[in-house]
C-alpha atoms as a PDB file:
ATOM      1  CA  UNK A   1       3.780   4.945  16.832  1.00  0.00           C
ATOM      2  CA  UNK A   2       7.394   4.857  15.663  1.00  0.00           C
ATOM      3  CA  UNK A   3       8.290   2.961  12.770  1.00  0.00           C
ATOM      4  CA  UNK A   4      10.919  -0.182  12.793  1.00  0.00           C
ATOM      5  CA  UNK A   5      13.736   0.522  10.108  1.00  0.00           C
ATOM      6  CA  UNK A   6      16.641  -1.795   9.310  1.00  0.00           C
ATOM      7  CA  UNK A   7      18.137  -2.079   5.734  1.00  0.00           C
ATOM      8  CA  UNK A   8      16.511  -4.438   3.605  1.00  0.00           C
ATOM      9  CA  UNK A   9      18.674  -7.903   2.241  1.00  0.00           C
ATOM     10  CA  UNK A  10      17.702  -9.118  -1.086  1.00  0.00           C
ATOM     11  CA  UNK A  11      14.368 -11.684  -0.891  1.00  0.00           C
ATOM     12  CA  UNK A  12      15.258 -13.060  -4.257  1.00  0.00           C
ATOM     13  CA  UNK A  13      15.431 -16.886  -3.128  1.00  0.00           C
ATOM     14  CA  UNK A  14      11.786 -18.320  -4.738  1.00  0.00           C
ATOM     15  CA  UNK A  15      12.400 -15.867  -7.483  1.00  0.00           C
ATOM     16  CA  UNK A  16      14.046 -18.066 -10.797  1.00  0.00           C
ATOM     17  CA  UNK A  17      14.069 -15.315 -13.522  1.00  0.00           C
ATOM     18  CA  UNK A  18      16.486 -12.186 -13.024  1.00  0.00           C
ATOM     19  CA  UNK A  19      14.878  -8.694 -13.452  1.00  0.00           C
ATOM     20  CA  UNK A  20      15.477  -6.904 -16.653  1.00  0.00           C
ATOM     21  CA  UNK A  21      15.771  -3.804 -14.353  1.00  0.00           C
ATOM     22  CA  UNK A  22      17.960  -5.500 -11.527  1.00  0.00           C
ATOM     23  CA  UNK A  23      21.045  -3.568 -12.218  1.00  0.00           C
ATOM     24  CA  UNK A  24      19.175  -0.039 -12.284  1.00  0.00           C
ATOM     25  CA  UNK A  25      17.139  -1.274  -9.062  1.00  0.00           C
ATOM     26  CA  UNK A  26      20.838  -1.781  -7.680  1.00  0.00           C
ATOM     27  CA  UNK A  27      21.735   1.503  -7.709  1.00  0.00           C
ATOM     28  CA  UNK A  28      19.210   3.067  -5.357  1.00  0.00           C
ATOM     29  CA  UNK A  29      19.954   2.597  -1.874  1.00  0.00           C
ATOM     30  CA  UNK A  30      16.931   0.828  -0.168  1.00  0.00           C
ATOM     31  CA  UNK A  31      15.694   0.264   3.662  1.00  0.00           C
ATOM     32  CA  UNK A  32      13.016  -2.068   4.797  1.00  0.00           C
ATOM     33  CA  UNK A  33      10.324  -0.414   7.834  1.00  0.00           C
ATOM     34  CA  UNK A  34       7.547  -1.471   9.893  1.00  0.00           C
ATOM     35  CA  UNK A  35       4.644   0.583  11.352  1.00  0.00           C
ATOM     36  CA  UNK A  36       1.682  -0.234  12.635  1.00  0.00           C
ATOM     37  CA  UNK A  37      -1.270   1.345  10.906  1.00  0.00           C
ATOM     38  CA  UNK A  38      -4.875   0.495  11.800  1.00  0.00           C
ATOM     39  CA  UNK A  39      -3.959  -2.803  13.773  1.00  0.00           C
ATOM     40  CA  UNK A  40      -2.087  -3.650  10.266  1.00  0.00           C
ATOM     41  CA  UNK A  41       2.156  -4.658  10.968  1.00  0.00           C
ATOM     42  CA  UNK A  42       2.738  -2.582   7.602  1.00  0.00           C
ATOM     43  CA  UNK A  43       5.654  -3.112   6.240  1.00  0.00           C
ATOM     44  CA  UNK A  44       6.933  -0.353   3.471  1.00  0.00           C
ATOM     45  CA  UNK A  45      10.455   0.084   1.433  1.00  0.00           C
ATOM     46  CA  UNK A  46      12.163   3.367   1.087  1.00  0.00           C
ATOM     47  CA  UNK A  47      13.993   3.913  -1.975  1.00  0.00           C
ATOM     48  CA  UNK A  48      16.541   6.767  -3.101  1.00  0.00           C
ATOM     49  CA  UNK A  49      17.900   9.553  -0.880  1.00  0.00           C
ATOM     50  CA  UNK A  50      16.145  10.138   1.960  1.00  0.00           C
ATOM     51  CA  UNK A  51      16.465  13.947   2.158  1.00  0.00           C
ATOM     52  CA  UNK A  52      15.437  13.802  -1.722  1.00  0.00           C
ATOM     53  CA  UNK A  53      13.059  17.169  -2.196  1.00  0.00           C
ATOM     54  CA  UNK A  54      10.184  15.004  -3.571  1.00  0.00           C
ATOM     55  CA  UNK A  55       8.934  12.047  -1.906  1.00  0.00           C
ATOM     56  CA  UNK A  56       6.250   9.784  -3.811  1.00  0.00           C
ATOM     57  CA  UNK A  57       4.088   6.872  -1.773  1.00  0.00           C
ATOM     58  CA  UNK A  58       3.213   3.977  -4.577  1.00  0.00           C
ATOM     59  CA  UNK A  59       0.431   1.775  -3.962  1.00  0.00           C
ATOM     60  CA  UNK A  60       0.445  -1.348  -5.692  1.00  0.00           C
ATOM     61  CA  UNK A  61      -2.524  -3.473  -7.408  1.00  0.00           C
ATOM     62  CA  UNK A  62      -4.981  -6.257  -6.304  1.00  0.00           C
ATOM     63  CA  UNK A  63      -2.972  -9.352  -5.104  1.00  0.00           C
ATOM     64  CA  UNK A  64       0.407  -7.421  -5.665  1.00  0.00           C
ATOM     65  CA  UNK A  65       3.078  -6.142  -3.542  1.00  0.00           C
ATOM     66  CA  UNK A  66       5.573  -3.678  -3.555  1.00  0.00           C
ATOM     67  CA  UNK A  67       7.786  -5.617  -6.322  1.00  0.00           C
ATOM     68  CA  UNK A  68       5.648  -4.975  -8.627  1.00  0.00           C
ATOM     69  CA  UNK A  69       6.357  -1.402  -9.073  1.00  0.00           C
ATOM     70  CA  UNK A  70      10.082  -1.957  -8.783  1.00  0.00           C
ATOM     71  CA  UNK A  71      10.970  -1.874 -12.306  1.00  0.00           C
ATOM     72  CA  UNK A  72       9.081   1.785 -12.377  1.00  0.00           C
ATOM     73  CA  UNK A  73      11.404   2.671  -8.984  1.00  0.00           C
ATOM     74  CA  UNK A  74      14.361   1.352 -10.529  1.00  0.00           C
ATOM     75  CA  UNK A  75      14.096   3.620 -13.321  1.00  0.00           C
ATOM     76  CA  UNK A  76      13.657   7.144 -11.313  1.00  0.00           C
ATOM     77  CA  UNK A  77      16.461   8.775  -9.838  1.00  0.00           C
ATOM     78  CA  UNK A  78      16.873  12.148  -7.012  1.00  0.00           C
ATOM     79  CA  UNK A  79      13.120  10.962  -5.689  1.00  0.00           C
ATOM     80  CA  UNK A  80      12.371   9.742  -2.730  1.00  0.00           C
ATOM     81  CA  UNK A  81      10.335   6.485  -2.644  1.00  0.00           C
ATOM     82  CA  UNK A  82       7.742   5.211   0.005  1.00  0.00           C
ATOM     83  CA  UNK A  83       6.493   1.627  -1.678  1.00  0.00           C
ATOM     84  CA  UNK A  84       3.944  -0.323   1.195  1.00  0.00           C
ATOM     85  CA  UNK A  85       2.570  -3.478   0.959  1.00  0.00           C
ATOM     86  CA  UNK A  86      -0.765  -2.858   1.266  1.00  0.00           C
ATOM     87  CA  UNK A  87      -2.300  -4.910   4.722  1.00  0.00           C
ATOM     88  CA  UNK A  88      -3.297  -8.700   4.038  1.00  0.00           C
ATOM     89  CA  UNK A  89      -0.772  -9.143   1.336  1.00  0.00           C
ATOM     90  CA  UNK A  90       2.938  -9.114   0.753  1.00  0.00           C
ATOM     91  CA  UNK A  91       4.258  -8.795   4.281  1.00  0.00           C
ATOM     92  CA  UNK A  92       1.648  -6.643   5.728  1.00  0.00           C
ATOM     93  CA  UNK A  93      -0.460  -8.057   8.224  1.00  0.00           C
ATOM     94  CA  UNK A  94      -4.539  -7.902   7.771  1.00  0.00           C
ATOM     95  CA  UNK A  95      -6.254  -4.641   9.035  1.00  0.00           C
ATOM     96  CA  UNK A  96      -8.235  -5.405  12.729  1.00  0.00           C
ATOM     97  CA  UNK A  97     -11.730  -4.118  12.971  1.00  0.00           C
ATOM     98  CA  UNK A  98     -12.248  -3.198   8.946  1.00  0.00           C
ATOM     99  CA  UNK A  99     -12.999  -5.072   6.339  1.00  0.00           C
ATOM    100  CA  UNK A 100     -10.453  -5.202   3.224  1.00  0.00           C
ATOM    101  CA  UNK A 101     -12.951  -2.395   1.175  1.00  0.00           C
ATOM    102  CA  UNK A 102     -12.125   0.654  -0.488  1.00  0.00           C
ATOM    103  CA  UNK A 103     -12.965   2.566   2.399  1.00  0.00           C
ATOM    104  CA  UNK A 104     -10.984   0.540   4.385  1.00  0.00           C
ATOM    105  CA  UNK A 105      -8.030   0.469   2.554  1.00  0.00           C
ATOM    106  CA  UNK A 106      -8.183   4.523   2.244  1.00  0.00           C
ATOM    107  CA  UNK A 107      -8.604   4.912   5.462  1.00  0.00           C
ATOM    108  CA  UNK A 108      -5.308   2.691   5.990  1.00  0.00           C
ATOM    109  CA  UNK A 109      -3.351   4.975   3.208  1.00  0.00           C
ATOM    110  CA  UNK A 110      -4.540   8.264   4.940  1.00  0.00           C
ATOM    111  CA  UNK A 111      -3.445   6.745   8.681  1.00  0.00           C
ATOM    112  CA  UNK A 112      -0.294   5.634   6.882  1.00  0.00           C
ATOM    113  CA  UNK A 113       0.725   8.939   5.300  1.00  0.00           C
ATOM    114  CA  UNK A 114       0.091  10.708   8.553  1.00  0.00           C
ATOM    115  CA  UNK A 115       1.957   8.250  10.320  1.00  0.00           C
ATOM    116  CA  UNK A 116       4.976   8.606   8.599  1.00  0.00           C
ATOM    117  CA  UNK A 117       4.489  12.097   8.550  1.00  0.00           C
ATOM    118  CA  UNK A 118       4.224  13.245   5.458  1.00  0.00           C
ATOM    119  CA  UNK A 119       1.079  13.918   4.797  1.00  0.00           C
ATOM    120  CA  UNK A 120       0.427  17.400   2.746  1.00  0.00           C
ATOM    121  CA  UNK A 121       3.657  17.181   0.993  1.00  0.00           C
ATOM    122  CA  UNK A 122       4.410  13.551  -0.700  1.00  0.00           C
ATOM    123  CA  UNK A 123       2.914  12.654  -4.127  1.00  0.00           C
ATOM    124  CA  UNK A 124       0.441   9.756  -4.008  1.00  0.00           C
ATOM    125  CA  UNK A 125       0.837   7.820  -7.194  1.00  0.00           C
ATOM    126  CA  UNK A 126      -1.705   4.227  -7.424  1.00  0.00           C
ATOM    127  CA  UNK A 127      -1.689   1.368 -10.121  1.00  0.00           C
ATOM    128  CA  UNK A 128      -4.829  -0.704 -11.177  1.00  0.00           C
ATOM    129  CA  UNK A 129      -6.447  -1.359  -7.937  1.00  0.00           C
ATOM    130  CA  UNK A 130      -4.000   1.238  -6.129  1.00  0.00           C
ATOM    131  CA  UNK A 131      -6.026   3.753  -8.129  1.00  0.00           C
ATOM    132  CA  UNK A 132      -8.925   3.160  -6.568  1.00  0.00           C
ATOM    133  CA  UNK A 133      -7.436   3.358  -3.192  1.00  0.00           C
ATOM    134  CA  UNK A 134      -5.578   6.615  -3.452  1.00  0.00           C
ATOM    135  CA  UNK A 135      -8.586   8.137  -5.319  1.00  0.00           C
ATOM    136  CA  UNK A 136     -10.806   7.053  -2.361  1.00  0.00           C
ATOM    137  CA  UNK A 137      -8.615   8.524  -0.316  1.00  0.00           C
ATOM    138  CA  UNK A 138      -7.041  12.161  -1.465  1.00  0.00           C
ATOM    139  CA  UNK A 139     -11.435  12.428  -2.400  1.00  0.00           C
ATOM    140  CA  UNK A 140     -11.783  11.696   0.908  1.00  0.00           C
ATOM    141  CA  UNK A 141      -9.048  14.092   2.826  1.00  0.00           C
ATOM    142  CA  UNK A 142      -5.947  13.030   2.418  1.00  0.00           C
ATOM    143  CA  UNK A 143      -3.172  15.699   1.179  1.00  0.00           C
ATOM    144  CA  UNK A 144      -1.577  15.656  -1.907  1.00  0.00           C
ATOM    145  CA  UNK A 145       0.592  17.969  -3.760  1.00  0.00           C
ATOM    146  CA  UNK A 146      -0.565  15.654  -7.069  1.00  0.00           C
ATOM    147  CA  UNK A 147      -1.407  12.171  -7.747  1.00  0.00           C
ATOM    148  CA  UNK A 148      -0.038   9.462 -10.779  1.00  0.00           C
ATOM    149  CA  UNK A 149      -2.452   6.905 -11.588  1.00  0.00           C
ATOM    150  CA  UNK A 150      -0.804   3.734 -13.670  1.00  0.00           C
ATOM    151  CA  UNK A 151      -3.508   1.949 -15.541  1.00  0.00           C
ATOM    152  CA  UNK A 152      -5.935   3.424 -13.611  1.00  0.00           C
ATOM    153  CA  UNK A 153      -9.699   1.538 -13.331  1.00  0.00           C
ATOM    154  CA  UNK A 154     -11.608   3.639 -14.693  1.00  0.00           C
ATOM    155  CA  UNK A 155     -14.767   1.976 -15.381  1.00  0.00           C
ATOM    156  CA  UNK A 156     -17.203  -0.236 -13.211  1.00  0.00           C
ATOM    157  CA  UNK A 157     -15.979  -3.920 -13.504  1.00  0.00           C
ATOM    158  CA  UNK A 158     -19.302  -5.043 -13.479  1.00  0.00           C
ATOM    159  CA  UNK A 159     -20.533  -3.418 -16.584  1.00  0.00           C
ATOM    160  CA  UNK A 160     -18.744  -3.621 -20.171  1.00  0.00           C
ATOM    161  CA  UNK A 161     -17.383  -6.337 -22.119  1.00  0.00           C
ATOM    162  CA  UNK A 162     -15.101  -7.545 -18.637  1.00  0.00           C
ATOM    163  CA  UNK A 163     -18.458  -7.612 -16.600  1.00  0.00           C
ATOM    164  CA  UNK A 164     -19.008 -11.797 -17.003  1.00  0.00           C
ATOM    165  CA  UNK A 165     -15.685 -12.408 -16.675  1.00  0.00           C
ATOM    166  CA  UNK A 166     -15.614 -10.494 -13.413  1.00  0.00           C
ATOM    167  CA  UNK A 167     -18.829 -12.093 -11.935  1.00  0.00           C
ATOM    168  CA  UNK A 168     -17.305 -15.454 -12.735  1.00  0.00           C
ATOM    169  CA  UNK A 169     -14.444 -14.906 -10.843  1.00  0.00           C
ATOM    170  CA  UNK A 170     -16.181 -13.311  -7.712  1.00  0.00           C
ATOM    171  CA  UNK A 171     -17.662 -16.595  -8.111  1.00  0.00           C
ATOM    172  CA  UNK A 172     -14.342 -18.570  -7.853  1.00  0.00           C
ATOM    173  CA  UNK A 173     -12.858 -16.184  -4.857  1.00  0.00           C
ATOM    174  CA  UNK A 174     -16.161 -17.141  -3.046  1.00  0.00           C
ATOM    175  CA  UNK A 175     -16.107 -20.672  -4.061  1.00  0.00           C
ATOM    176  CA  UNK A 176     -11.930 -20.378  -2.574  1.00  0.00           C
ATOM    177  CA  UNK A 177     -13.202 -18.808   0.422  1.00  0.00           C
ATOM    178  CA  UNK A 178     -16.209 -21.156   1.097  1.00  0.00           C
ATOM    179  CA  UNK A 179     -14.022 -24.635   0.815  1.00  0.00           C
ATOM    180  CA  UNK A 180     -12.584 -26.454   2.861  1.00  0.00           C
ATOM    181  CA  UNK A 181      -9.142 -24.341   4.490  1.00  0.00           C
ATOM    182  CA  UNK A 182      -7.033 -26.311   2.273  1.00  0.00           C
ATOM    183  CA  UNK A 183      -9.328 -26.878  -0.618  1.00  0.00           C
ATOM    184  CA  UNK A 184      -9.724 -23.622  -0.832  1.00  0.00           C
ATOM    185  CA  UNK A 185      -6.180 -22.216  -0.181  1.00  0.00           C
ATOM    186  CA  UNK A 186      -5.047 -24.499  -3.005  1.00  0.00           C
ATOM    187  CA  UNK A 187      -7.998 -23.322  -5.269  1.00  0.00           C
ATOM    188  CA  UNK A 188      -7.031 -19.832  -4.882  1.00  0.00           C
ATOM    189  CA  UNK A 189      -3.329 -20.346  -5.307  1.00  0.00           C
ATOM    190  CA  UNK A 190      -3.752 -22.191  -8.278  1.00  0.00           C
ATOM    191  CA  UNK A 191      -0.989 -22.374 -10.439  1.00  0.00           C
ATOM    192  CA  UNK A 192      -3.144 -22.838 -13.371  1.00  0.00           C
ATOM    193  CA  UNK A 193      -4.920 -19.591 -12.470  1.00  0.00           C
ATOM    194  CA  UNK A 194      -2.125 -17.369 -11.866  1.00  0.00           C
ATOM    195  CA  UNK A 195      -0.666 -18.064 -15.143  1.00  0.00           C
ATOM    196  CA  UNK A 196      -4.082 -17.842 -17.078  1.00  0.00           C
ATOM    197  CA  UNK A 197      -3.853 -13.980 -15.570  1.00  0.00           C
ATOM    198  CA  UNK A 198      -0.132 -13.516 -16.465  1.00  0.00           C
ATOM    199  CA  UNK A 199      -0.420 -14.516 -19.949  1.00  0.00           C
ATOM    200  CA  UNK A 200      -4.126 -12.566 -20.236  1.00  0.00           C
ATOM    201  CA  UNK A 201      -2.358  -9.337 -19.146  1.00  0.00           C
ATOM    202  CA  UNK A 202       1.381  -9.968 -20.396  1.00  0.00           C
ATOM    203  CA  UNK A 203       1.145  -7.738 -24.030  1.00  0.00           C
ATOM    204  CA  UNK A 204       5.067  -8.137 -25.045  1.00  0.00           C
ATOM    205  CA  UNK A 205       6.096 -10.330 -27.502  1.00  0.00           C
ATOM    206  CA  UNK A 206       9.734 -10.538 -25.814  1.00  0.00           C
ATOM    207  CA  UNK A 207      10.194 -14.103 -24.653  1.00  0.00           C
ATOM    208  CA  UNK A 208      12.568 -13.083 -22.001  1.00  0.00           C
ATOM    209  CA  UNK A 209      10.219 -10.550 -20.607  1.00  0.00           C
ATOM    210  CA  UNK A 210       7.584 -12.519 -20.739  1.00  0.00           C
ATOM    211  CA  UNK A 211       9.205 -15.335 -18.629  1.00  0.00           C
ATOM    212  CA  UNK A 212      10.135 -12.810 -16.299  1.00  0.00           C
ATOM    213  CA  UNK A 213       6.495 -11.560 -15.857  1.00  0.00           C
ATOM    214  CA  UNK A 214       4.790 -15.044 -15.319  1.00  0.00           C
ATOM    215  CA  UNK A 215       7.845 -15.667 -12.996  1.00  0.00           C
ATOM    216  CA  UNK A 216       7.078 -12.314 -11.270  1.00  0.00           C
ATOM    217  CA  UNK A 217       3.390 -13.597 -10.948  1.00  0.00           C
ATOM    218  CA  UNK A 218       4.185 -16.813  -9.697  1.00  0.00           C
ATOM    219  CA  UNK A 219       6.674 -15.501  -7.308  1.00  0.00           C
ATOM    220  CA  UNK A 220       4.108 -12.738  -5.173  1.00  0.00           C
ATOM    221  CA  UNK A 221       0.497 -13.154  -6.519  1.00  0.00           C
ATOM    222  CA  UNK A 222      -0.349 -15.516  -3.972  1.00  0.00           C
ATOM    223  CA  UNK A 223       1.484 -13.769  -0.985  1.00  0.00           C
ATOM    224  CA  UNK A 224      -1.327 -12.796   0.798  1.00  0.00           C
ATOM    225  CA  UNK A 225      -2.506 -13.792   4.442  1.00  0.00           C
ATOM    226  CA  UNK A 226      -5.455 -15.640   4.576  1.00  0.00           C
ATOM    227  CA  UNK A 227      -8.616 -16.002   2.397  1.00  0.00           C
ATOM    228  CA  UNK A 228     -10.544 -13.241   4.149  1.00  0.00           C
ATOM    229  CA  UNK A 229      -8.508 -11.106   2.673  1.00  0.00           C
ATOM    230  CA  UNK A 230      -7.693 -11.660  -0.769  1.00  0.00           C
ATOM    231  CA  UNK A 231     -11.562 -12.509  -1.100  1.00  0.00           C
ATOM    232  CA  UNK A 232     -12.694  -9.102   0.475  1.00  0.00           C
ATOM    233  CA  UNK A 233     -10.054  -7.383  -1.860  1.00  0.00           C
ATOM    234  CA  UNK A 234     -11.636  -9.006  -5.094  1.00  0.00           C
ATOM    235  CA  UNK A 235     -14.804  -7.592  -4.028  1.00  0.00           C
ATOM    236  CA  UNK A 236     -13.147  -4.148  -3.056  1.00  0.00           C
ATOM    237  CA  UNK A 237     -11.634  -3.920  -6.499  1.00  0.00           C
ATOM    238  CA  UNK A 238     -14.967  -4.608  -8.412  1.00  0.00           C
ATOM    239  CA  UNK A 239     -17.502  -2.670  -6.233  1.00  0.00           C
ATOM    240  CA  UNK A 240     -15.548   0.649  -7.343  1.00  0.00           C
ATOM    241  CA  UNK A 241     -13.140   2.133  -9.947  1.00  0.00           C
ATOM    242  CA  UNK A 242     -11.347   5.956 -10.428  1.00  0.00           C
ATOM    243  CA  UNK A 243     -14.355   7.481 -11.703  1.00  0.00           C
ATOM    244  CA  UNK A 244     -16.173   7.692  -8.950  1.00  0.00           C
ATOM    245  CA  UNK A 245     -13.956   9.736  -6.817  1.00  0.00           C
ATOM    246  CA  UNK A 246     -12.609  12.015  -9.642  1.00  0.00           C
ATOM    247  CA  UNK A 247     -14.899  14.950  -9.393  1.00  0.00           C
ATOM    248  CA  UNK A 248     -13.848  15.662  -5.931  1.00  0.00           C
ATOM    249  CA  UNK A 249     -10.307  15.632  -6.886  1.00  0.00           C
ATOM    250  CA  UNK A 250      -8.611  18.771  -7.364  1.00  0.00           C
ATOM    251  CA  UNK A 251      -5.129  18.563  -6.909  1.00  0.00           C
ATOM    252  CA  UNK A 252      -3.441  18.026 -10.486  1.00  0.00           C
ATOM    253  CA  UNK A 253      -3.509  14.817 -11.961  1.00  0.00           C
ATOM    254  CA  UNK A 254      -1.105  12.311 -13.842  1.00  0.00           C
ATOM    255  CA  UNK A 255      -3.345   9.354 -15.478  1.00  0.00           C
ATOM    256  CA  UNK A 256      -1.013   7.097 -17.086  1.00  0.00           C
ATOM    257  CA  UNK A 257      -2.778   4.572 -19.462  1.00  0.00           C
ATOM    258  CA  UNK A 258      -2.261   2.244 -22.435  1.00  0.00           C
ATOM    259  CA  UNK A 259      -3.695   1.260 -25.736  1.00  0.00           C
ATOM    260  CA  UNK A 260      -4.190  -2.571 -25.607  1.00  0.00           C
ATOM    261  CA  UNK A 261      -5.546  -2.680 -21.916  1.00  0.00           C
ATOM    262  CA  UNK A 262      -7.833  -5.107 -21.390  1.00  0.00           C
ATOM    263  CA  UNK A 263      -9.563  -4.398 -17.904  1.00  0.00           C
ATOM    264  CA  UNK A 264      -9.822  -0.387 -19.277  1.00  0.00           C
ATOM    265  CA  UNK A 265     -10.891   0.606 -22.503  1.00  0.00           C
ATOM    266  CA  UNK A 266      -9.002   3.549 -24.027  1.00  0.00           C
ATOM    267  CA  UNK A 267     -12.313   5.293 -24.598  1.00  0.00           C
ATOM    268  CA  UNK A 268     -12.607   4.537 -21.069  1.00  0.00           C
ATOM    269  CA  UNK A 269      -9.655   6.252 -19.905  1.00  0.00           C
ATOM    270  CA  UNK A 270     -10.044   9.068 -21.969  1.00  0.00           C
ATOM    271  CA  UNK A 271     -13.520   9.452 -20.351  1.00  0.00           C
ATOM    272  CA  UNK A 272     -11.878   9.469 -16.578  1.00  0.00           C
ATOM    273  CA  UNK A 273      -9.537  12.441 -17.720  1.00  0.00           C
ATOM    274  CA  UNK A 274     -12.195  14.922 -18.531  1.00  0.00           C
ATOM    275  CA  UNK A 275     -14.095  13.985 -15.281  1.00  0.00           C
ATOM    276  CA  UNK A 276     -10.932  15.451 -12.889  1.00  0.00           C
ATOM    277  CA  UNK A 277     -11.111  19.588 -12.939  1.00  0.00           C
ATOM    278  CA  UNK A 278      -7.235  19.229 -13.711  1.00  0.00           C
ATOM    279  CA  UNK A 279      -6.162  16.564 -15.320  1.00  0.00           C
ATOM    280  CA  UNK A 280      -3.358  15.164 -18.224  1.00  0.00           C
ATOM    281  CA  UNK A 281      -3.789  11.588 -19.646  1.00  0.00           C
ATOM    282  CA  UNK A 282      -0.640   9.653 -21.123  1.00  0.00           C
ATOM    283  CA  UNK A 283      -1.190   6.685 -22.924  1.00  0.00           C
ATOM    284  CA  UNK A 284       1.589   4.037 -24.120  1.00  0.00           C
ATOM    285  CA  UNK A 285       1.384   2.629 -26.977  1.00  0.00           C
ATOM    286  CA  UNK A 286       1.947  -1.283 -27.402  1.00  0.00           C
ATOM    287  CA  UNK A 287       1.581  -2.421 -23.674  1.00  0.00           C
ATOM    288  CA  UNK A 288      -1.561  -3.712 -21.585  1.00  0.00           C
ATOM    289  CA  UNK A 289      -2.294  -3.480 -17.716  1.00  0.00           C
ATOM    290  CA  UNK A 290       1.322  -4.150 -17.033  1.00  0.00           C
ATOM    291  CA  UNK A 291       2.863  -0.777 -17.907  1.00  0.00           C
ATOM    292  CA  UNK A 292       4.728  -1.419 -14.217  1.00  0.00           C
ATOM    293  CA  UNK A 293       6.439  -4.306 -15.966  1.00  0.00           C
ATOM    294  CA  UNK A 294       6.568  -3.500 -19.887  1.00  0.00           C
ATOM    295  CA  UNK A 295       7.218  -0.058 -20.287  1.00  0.00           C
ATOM    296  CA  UNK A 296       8.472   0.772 -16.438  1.00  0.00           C
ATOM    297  CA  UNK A 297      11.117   3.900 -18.361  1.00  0.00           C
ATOM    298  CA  UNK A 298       8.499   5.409 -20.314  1.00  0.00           C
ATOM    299  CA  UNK A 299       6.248   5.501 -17.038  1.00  0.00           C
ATOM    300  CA  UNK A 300       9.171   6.946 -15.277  1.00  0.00           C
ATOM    301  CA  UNK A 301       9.921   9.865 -18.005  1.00  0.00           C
ATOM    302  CA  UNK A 302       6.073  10.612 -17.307  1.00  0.00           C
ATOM    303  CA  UNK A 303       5.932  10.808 -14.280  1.00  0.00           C
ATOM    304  CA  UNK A 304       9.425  12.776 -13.959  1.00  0.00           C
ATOM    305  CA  UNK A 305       7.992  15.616 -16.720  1.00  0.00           C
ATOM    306  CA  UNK A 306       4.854  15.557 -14.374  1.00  0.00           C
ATOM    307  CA  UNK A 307       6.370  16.340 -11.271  1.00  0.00           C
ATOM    308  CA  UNK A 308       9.648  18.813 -12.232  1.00  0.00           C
ATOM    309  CA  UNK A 309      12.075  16.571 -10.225  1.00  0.00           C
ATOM    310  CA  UNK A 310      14.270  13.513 -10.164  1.00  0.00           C
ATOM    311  CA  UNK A 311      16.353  12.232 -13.131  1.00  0.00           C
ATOM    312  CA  UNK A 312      15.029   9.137 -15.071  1.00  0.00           C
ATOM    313  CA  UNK A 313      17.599   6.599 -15.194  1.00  0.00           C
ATOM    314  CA  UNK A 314      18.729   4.067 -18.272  1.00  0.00           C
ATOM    315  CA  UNK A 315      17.520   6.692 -21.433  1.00  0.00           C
ATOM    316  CA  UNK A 316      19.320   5.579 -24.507  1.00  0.00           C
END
């Protein structure tokens, strides 16, 4: 199938805080695609040069979109970058015929990759949920050259200190997806809800930031397209984590990690880099599960000394 390509306008209008990073992000020349992947319209964002020697595919977390790993793009110069929404959320359409899983989302990546043709020779690079999909997947088949990880899940969500807090809310996706359509809809779009997440994950202390985070939240956590969807991928992102796909991952390995994360301990973490047979962990210090939004340049010199190529843009 050939992809759609046209260059991509700024979709700024519901967004009310301005990007810390909006002036890097400016810089890179970006163009707006469609393919369709698995019955999924996916639509995906190509940043930087397209005849760059190093092309890296981002996948996004659990009720995210490709925004969210702007401020990471923004900062990374010389590389070429392939940013999807991933189906059912964003402005991706639902896959047909598979359920939202982990399986079924890998499956998606691996069709994707091939689709676009680059499979073998881009770097696959996943944050929080993403990990789980592009683990799933390069364990399952698909070529890499290496993978990143960004606050990879590396423990079951079920078990641990999290594991009440994640059975009550499988409880209130179910109780969403159960309600009335517009009961529910409401429910799950809660504004009360998404900013009890923001704030739980937000770890800066900048007031500036932090508005811009809850206003990033606000903006694209509830851009998904129906209830099916962003109820099966709750249950995706608890039935599995990293871990169980690292052993059969041999291709070398970026984890990038944190100190104050609450979904992953740093014992945790630490734990998932000895179970890859080539691995390097990297954790910040200071920031949470939103290294994508509060330390985007020190992700970006990481990744950069990981890889061997691009520049990393706004060093002081």
């Amino acid at each position: 199938m050939q992809a759609l390509v046209h260059l991509a306008l700024p979709r700024i209008a519901s967004v009310t805080v301005r990007s810390p990073y909006a002036d890097l992000l400016a810089q890179a020349p970006v163009r707006e695609h469609s393919v369709r992947v698995l019955g999924s319209d996916t639509k995906y964002w190509e940043y930087g040069p397209q005849d760059a020697a190093t092309t890296v595919v981002v996948v996004h977390g659990y009720r995210g979109e490709h925004h969210g790993l702007e401020p990471v793009v923004a900062h990374l110069e010389g590389i070429r970058i392939i940013s999807p929404d991933l189906p059912g959320f964003g402005e991706s359409t639902p896959l047909e015929g598979r359920a939202h899983d982990i399986a079924g989302y890998a499956a998606w990546l691996a069709a994707f990759v091939g689709e676009l043709g680059i499979a073998g020779s881009a770097v696959i690079l996943g944050h929080s949920f993403g990990s789980i999909v592009v683990s799933a997947a390069v364990a399952g088949g698909l070529a890499t050259p290496r993978l990143v990880l960004i606050n990879p899940i590396a423990a079951p969500a079920l078990e641990g200190p999290n594991g009440f807090m994640s059975r009550v809310t499988l409880l209130y996706y179910r109780a969403g997806r159960a309600l009335p359509e517009r009961i529910g809809k409401r429910l799950l779009s809660s504004w009360l809800v998404v900013r009890f997440m923001s704030v739980f994950l937000a770890q800066s202390k900048d007031p500036a930031l932090r508005r811009w985070i809850h206003d990033q939240h606000h903006t694209y956590f509830s851009r998904y397209a129906n209830r099916d969807s962003v109820v099966e991928g709750f249950e995706a992102s608890i039935s599995a984590d990293a871990s169980m796909f690292a052993e059969r991952i041999t291709v070398p390995t970026l984890l990038i990690g944190s100190d104050r994360d609450p979904i992953t301990t740093v014992a945790a973490q630490r734990h998932l880099a000895t179970l890859f047979p080539d691995a390097q962990l990297v954790i910040l210090e200071g920031v949470g599960h939103l290294v994508h939004y509060e330390k985007p340049l020190e992700a970006a010199r990481a990744i950069v000394a990981f890889l061997g190529a691009g520049r990393v843009l706004g060093t002081t």
